[in-house]
PDB file of N, CA and C in Angstrom:
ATOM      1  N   UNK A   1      59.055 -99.182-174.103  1.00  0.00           N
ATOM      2  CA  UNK A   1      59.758 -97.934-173.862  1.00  0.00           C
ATOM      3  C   UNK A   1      58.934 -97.000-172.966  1.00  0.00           C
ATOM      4  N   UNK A   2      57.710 -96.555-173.368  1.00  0.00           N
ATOM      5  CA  UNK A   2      56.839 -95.942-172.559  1.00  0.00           C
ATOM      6  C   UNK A   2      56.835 -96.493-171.102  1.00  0.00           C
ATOM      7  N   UNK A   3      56.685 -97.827-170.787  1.00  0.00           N
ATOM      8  CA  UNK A   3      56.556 -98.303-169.534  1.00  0.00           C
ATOM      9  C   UNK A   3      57.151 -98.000-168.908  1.00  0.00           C
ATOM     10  N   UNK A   4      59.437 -98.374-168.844  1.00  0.00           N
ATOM     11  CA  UNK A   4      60.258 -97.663-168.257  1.00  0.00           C
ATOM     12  C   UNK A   4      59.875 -96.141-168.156  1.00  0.00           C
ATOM     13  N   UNK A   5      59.979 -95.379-169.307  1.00  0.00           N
ATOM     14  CA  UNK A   5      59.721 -93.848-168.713  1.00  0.00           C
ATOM     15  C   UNK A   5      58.342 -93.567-168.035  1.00  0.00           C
ATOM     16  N   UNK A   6      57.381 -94.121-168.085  1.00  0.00           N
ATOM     17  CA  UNK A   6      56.307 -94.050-167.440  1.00  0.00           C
ATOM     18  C   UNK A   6      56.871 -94.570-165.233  1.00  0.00           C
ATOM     19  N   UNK A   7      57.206 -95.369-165.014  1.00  0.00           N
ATOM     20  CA  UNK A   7      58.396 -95.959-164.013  1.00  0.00           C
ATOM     21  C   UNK A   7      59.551 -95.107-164.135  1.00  0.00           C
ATOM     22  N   UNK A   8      59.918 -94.183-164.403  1.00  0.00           N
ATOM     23  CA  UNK A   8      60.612 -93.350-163.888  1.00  0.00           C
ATOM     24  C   UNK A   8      60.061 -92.386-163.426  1.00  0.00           C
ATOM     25  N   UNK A   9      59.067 -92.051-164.020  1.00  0.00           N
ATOM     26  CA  UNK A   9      58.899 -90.817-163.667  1.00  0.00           C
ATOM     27  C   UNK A   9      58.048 -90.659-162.542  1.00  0.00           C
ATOM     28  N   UNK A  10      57.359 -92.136-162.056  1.00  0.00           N
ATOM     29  CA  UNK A  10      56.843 -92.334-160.774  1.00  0.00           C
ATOM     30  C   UNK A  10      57.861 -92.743-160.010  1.00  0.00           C
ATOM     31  N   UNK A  11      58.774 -93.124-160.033  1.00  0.00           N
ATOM     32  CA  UNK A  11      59.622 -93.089-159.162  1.00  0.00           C
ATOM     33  C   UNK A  11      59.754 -91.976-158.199  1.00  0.00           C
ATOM     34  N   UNK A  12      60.367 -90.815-159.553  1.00  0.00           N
ATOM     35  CA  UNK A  12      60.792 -89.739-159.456  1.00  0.00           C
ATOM     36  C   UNK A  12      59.639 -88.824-158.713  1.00  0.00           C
ATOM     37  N   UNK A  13      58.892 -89.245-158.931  1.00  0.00           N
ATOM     38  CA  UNK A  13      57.676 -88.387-158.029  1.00  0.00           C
ATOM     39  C   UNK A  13      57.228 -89.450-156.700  1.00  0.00           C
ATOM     40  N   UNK A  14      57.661 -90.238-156.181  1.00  0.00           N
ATOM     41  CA  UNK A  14      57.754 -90.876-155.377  1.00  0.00           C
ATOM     42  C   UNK A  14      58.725 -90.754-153.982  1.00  0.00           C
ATOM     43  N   UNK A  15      60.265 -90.263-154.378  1.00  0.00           N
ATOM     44  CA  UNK A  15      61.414 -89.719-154.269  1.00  0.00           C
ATOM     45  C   UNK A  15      60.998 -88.100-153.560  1.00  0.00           C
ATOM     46  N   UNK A  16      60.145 -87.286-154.868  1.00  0.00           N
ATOM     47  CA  UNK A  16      60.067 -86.167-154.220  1.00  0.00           C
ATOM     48  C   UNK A  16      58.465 -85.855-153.076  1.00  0.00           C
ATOM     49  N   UNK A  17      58.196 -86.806-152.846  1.00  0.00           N
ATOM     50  CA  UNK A  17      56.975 -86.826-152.284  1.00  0.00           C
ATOM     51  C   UNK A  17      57.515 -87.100-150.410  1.00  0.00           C
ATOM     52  N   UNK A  18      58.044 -88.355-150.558  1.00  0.00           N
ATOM     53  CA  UNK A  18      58.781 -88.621-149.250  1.00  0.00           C
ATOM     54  C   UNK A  18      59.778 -86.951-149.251  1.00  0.00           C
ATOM     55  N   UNK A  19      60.311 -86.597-150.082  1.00  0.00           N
ATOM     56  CA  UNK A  19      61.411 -85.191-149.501  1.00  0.00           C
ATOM     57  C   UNK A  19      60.341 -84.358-148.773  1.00  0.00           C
ATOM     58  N   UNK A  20      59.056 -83.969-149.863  1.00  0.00           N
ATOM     59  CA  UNK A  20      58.517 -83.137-148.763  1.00  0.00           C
ATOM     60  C   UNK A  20      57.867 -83.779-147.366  1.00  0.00           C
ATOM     61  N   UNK A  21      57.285 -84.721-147.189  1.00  0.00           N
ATOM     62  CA  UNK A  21      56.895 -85.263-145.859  1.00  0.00           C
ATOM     63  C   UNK A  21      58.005 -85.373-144.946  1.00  0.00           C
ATOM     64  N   UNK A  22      59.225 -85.285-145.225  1.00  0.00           N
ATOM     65  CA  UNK A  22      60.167 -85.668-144.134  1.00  0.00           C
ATOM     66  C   UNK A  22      60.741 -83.950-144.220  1.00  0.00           C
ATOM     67  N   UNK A  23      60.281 -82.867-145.025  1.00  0.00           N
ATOM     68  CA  UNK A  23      60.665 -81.804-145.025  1.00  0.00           C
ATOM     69  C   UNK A  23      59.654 -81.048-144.073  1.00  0.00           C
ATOM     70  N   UNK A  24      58.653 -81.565-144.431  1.00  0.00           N
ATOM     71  CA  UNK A  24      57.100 -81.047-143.395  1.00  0.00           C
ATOM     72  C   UNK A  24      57.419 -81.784-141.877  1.00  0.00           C
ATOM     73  N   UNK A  25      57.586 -82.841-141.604  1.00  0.00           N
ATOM     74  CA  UNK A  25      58.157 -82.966-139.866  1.00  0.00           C
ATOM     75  C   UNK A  25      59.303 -82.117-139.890  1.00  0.00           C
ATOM     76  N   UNK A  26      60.147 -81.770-140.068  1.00  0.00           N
ATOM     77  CA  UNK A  26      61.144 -81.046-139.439  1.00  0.00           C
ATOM     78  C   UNK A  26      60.850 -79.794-139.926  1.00  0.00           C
ATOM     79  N   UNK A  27      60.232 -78.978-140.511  1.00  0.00           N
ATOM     80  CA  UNK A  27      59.099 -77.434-140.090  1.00  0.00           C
ATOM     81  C   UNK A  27      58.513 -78.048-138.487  1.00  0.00           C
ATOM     82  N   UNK A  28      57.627 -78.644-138.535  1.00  0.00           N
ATOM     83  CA  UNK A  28      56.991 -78.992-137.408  1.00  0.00           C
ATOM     84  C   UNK A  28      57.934 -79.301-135.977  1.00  0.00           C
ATOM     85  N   UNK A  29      58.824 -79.507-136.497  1.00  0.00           N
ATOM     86  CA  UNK A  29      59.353 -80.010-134.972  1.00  0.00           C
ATOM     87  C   UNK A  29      60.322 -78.685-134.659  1.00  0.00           C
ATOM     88  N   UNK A  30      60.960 -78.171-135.396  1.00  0.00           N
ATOM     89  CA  UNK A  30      61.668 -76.520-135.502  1.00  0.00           C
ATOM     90  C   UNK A  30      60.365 -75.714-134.860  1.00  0.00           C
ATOM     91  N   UNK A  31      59.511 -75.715-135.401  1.00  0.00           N
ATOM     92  CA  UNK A  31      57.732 -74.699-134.475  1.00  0.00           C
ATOM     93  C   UNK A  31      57.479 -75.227-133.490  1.00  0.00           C
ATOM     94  N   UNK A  32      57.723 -76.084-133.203  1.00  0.00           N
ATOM     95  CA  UNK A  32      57.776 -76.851-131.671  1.00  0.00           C
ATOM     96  C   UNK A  32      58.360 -76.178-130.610  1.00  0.00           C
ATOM     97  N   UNK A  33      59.892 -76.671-131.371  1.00  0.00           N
ATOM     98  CA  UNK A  33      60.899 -75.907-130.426  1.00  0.00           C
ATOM     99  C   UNK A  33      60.889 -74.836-129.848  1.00  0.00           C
ATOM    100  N   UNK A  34      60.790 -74.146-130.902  1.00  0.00           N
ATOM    101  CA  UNK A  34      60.373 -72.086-130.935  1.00  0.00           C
ATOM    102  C   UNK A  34      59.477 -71.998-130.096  1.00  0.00           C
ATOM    103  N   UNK A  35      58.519 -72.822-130.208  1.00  0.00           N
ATOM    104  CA  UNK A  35      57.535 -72.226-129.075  1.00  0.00           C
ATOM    105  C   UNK A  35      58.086 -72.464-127.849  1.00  0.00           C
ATOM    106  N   UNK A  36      58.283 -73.745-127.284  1.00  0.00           N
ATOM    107  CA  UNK A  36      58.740 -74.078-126.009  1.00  0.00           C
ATOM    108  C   UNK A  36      60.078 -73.067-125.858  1.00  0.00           C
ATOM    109  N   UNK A  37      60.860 -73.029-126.525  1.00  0.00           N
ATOM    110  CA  UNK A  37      61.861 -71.471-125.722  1.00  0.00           C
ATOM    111  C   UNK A  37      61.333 -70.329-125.977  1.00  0.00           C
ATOM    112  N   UNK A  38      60.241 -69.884-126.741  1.00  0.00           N
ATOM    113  CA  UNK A  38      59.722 -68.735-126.176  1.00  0.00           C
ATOM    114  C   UNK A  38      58.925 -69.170-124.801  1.00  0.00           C
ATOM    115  N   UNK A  39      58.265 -69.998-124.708  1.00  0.00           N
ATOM    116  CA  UNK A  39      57.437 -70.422-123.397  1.00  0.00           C
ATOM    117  C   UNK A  39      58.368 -70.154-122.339  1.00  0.00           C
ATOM    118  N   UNK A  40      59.260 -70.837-122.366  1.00  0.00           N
ATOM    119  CA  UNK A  40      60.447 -70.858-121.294  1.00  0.00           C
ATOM    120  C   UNK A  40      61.147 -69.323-121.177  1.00  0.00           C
ATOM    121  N   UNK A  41      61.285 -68.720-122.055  1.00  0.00           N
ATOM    122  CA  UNK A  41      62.017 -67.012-121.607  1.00  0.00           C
ATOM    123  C   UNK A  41      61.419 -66.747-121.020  1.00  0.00           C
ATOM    124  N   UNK A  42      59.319 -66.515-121.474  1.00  0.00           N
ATOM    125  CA  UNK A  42      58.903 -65.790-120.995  1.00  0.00           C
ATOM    126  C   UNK A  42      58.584 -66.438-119.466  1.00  0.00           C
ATOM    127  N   UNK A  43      58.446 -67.022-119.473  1.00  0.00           N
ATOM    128  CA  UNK A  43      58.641 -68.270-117.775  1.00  0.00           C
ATOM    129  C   UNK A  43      59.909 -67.433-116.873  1.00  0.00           C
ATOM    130  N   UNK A  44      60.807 -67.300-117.933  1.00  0.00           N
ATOM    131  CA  UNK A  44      62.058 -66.799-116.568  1.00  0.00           C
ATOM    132  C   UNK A  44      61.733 -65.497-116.379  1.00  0.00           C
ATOM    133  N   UNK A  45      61.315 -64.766-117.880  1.00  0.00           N
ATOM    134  CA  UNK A  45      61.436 -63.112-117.199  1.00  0.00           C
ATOM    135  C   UNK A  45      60.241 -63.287-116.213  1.00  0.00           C
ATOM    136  N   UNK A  46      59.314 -64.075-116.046  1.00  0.00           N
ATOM    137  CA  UNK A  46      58.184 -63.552-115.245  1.00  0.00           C
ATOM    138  C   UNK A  46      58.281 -63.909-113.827  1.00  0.00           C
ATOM    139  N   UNK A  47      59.187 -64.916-113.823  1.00  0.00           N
ATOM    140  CA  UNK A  47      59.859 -64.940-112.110  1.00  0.00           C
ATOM    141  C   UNK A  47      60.601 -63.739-111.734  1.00  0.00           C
ATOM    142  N   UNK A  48      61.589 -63.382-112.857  1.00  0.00           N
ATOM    143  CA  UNK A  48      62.577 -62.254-112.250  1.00  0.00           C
ATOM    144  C   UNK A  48      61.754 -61.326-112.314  1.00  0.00           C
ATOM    145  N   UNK A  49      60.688 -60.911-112.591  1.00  0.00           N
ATOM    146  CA  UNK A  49      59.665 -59.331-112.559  1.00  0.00           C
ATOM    147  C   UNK A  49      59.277 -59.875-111.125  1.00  0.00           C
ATOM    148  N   UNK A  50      58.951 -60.821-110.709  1.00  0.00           N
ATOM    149  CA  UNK A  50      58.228 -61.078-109.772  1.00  0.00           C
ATOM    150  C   UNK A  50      58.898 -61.060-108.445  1.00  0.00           C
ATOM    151  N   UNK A  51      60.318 -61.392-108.780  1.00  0.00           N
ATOM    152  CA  UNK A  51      61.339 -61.571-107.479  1.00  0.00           C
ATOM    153  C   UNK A  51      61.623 -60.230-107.540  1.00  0.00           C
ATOM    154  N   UNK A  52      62.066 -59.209-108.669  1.00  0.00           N
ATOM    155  CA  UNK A  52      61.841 -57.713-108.187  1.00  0.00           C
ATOM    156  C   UNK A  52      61.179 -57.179-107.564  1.00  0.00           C
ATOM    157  N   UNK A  53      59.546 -57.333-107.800  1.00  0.00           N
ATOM    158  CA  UNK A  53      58.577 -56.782-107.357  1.00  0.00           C
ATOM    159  C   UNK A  53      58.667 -57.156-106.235  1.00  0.00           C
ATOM    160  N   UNK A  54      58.648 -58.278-105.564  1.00  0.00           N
ATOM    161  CA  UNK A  54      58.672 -58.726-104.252  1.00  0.00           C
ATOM    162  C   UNK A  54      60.224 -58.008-102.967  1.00  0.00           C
ATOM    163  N   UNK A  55      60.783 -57.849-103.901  1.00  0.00           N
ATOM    164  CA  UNK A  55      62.088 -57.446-103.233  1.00  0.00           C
ATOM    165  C   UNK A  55      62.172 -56.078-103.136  1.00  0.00           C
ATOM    166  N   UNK A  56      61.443 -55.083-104.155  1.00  0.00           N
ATOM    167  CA  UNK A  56      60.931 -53.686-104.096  1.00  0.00           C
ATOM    168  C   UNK A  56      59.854 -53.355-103.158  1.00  0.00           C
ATOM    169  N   UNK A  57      58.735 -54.246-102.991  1.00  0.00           N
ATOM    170  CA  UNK A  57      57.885 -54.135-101.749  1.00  0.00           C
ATOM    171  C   UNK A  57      58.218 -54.422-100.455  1.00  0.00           C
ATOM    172  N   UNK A  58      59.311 -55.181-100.457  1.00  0.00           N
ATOM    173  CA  UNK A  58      60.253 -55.232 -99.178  1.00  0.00           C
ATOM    174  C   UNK A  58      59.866 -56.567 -98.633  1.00  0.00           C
ATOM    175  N   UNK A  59      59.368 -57.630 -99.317  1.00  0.00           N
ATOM    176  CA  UNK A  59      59.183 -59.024 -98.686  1.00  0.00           C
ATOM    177  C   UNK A  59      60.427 -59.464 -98.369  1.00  0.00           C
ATOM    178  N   UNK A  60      60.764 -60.307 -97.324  1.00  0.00           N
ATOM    179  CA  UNK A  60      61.313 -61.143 -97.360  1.00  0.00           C
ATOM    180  C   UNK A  60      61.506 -62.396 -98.178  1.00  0.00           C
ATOM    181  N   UNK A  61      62.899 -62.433 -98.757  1.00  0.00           N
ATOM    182  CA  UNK A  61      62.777 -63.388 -99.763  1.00  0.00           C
ATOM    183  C   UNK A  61      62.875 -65.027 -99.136  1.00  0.00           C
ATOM    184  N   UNK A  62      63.058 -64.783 -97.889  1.00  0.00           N
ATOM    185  CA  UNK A  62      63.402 -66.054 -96.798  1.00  0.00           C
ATOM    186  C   UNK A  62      62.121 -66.548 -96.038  1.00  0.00           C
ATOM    187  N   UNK A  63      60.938 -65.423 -95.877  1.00  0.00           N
ATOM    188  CA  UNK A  63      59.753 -65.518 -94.816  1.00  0.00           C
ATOM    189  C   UNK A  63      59.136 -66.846 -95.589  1.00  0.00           C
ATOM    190  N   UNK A  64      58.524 -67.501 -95.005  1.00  0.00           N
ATOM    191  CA  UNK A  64      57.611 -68.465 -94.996  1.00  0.00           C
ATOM    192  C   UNK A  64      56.518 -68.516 -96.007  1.00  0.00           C
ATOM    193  N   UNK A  65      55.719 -67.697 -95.808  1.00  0.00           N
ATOM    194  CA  UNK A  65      54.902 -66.915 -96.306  1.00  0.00           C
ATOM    195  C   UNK A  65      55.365 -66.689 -98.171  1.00  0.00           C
ATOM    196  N   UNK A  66      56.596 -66.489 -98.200  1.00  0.00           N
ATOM    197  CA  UNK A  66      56.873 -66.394 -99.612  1.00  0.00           C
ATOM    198  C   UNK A  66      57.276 -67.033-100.112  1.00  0.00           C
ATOM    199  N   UNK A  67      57.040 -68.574 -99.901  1.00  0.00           N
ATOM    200  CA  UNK A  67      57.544 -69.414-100.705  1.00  0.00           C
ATOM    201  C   UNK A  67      56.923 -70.079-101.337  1.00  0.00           C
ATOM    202  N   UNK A  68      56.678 -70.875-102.280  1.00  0.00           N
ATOM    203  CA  UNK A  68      56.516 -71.269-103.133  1.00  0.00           C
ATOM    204  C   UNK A  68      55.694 -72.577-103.245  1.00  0.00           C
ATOM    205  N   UNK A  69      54.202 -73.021-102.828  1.00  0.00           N
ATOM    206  CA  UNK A  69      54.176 -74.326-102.313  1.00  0.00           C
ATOM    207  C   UNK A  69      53.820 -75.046-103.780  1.00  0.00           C
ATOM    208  N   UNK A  70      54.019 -75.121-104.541  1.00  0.00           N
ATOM    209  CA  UNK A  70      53.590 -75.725-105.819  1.00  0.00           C
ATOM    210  C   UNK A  70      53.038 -76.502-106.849  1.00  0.00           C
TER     211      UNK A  70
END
């Protein structure tokens, strides 16, 4: 008798062991994400500050000179 409930109850803690490891990658991959689209907003606003600024100082957005060699 002991044996079965002894085997259940490792089961049962077996069961909840895999929940959290497969609960801990997907935290991790959700903080992933988050970062890379914050990375990426702040990526776009810092072109559009930059294409302002450039377009407020009066560059040409066409000249040679302002493009982009990368």
């Amino acid at each position: 008798m002991a044996l079965i409930v002894v085997t259940g109850v490792l089961g049962l803690l077996a069961t909840l062991a895999v929940a959290f490891v497969t609960l801990a990658q997907l935290e991790r991959r959700a903080s992933r994400q988050r970062l890379y689209a914050t990375k990426a907003t702040l990526l776009a606003r810092s072109g559009i500050e930059d294409a302002l600024a450039r377009l407020s100082a009066g560059q040409d957005p066409e000249a040679e000179s302002t493009r982009y060699r990368g």
